[in-house]
C-alpha atoms as a PDB file:
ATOM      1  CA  UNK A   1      66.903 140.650  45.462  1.00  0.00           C
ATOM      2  CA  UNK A   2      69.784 143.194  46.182  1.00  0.00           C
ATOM      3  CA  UNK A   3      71.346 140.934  48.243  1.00  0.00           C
ATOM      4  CA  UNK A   4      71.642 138.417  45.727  1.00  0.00           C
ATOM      5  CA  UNK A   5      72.862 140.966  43.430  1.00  0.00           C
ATOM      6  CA  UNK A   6      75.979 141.886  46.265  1.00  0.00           C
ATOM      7  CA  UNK A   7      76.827 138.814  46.672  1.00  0.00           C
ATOM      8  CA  UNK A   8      76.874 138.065  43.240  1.00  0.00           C
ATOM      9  CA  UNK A   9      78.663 141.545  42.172  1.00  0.00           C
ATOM     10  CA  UNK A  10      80.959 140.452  45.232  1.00  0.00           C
ATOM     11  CA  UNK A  11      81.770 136.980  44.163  1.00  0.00           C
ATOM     12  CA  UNK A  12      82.327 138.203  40.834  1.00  0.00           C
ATOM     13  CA  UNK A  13      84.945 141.143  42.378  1.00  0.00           C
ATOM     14  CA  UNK A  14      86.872 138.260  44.267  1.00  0.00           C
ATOM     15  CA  UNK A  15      85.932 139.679  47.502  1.00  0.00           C
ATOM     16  CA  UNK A  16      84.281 136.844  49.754  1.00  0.00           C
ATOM     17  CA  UNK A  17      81.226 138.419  51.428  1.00  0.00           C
ATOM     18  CA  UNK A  18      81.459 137.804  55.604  1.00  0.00           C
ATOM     19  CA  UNK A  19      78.210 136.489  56.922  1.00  0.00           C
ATOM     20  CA  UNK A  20      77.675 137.614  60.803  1.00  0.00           C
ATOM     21  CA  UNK A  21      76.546 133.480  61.023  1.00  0.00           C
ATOM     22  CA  UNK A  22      80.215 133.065  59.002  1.00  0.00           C
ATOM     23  CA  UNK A  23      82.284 135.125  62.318  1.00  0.00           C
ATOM     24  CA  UNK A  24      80.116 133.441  64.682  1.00  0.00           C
ATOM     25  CA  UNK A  25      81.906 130.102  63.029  1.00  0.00           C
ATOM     26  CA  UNK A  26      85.266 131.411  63.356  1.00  0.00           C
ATOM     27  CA  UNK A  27      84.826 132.606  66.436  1.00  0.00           C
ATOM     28  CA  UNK A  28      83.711 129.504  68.056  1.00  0.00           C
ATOM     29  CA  UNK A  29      86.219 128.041  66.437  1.00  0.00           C
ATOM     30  CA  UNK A  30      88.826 130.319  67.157  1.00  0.00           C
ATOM     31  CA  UNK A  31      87.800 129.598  71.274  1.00  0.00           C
ATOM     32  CA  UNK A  32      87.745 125.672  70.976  1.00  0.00           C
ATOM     33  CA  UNK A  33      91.309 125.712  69.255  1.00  0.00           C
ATOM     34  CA  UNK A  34      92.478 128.217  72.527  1.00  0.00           C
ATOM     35  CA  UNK A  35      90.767 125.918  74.716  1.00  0.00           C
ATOM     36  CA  UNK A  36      92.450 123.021  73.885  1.00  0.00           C
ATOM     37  CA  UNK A  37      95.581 124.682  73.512  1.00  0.00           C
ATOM     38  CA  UNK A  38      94.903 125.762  77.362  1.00  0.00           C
ATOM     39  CA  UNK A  39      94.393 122.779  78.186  1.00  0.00           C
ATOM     40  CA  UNK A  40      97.261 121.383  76.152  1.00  0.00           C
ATOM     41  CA  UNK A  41      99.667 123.554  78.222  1.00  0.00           C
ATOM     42  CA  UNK A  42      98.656 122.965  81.671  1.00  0.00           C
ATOM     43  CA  UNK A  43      98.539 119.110  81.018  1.00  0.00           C
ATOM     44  CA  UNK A  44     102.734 119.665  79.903  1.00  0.00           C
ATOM     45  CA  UNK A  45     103.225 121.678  82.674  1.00  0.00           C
ATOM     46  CA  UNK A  46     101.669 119.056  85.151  1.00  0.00           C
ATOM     47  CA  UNK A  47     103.641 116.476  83.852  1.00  0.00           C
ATOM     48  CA  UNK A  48     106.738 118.233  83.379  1.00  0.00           C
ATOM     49  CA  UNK A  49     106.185 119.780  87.166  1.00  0.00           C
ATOM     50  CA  UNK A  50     105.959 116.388  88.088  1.00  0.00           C
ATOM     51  CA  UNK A  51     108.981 115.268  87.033  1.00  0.00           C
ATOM     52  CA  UNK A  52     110.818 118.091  88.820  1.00  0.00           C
ATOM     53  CA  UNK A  53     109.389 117.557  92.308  1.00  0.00           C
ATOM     54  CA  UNK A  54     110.223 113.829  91.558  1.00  0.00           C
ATOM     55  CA  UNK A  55     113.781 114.815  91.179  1.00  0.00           C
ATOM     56  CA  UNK A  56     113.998 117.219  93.631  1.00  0.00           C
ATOM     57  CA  UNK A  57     112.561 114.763  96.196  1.00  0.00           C
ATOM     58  CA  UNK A  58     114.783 111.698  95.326  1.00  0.00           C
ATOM     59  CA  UNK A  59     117.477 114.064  94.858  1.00  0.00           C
ATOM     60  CA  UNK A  60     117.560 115.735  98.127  1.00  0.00           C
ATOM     61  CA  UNK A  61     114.968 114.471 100.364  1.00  0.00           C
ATOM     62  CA  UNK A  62     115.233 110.579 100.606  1.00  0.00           C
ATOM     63  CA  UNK A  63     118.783 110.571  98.687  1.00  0.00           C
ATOM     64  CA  UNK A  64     118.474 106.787  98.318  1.00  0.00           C
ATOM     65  CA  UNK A  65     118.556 105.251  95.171  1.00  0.00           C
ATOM     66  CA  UNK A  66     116.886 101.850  96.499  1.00  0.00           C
ATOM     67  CA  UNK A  67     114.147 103.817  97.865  1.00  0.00           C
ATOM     68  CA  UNK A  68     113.504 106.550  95.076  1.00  0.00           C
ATOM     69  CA  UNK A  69     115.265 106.582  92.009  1.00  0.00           C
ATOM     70  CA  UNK A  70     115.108 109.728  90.070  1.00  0.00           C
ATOM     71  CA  UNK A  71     113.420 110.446  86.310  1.00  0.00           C
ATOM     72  CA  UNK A  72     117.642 111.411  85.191  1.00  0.00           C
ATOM     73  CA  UNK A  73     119.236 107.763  86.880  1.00  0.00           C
ATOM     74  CA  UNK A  74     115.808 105.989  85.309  1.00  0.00           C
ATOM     75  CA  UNK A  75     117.077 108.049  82.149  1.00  0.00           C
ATOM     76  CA  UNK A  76     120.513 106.707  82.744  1.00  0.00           C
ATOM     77  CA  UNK A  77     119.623 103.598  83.466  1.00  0.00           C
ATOM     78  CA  UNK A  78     117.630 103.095  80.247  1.00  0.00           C
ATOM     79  CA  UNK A  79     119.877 104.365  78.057  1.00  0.00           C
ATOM     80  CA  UNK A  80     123.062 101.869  79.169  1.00  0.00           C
ATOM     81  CA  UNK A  81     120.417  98.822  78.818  1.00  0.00           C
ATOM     82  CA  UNK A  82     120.084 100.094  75.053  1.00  0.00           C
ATOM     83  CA  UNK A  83     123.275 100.478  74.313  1.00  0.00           C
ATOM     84  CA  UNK A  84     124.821  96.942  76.191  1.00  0.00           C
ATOM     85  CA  UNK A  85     121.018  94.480  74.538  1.00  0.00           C
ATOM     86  CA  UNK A  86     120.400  93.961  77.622  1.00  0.00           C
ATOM     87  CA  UNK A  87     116.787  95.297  77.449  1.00  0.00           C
ATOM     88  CA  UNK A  88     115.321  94.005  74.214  1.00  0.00           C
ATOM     89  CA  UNK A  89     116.050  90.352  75.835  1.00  0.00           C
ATOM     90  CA  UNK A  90     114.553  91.903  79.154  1.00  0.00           C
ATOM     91  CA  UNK A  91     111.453  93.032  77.566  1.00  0.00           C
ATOM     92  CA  UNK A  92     111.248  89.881  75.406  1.00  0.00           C
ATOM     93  CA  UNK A  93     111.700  87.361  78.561  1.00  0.00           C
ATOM     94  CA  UNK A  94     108.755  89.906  80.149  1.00  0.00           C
ATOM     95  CA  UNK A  95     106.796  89.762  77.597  1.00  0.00           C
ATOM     96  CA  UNK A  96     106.801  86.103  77.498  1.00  0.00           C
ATOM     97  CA  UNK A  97     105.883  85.804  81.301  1.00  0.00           C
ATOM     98  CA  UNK A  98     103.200  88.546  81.042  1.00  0.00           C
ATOM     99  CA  UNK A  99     101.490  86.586  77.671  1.00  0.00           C
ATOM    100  CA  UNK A 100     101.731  83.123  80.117  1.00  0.00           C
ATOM    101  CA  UNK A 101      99.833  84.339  83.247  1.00  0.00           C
ATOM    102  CA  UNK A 102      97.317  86.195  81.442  1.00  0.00           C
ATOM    103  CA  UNK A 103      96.543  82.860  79.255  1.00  0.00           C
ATOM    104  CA  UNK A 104      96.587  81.218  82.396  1.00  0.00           C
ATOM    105  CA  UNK A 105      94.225  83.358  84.033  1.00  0.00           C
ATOM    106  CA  UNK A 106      91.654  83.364  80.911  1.00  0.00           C
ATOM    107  CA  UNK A 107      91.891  79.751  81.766  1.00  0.00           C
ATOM    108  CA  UNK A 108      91.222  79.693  84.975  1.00  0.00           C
ATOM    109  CA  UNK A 109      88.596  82.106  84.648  1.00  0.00           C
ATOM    110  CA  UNK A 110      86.856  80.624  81.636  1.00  0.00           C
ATOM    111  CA  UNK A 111      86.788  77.610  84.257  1.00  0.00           C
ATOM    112  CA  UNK A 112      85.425  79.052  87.085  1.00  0.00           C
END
């Protein structure tokens, strides 16, 4: 009965009474959003790692262009397709051939 009357008398104050089940709560909750936050960083920092040794290898290891083109002349590249049209025909005239073979292989495989 005196608890009631606390958390009544509390309520009433404005002060929120803390359960020990109510920090249990935040703390789990608390850990899952640093967890995924974690995990949120290293998965950015293996991609953007990535990247780097991409560049640095194309850069100065195979320093061939037909062989390895780098993430900043892919970059380049895309960004002078934008600008002359060139790749929203590109992409259209792919996305034709791509919608043709796979209706031809549904087809053939509805067939078979």
């Amino acid at each position: 009965m005196g608890d009631k009357l606390r958390g009544a008398a509390a309520e009433a104050a404005g002060d929120v009474a803390v359960l020990p089940s109510d920090l249990i709560k935040i703390e789990r909750k608390r850990k899952r959003t640093s967890k995924a936050l974690k995990a949120q960083f290293f998965a950015w920092t293996s991609v953007f790692s990535g990247l780097i040794i991409w560049e640095i290898v194309g850069r100065y290891l195979v320093q061939n262009a037909l062989f390895l083109a780098t993430p900043i002349q892919a970059v380049g590249s895309i960004v002078v397709l934008v600008k002359s049209g060139e790749l929203a025909h590109h992409a259209w005239v792919s996305g034709q051939e791509f919608l043709i073979g796979f209706v031809i292989a549904c087809v053939t495989g509805v067939i078979l």
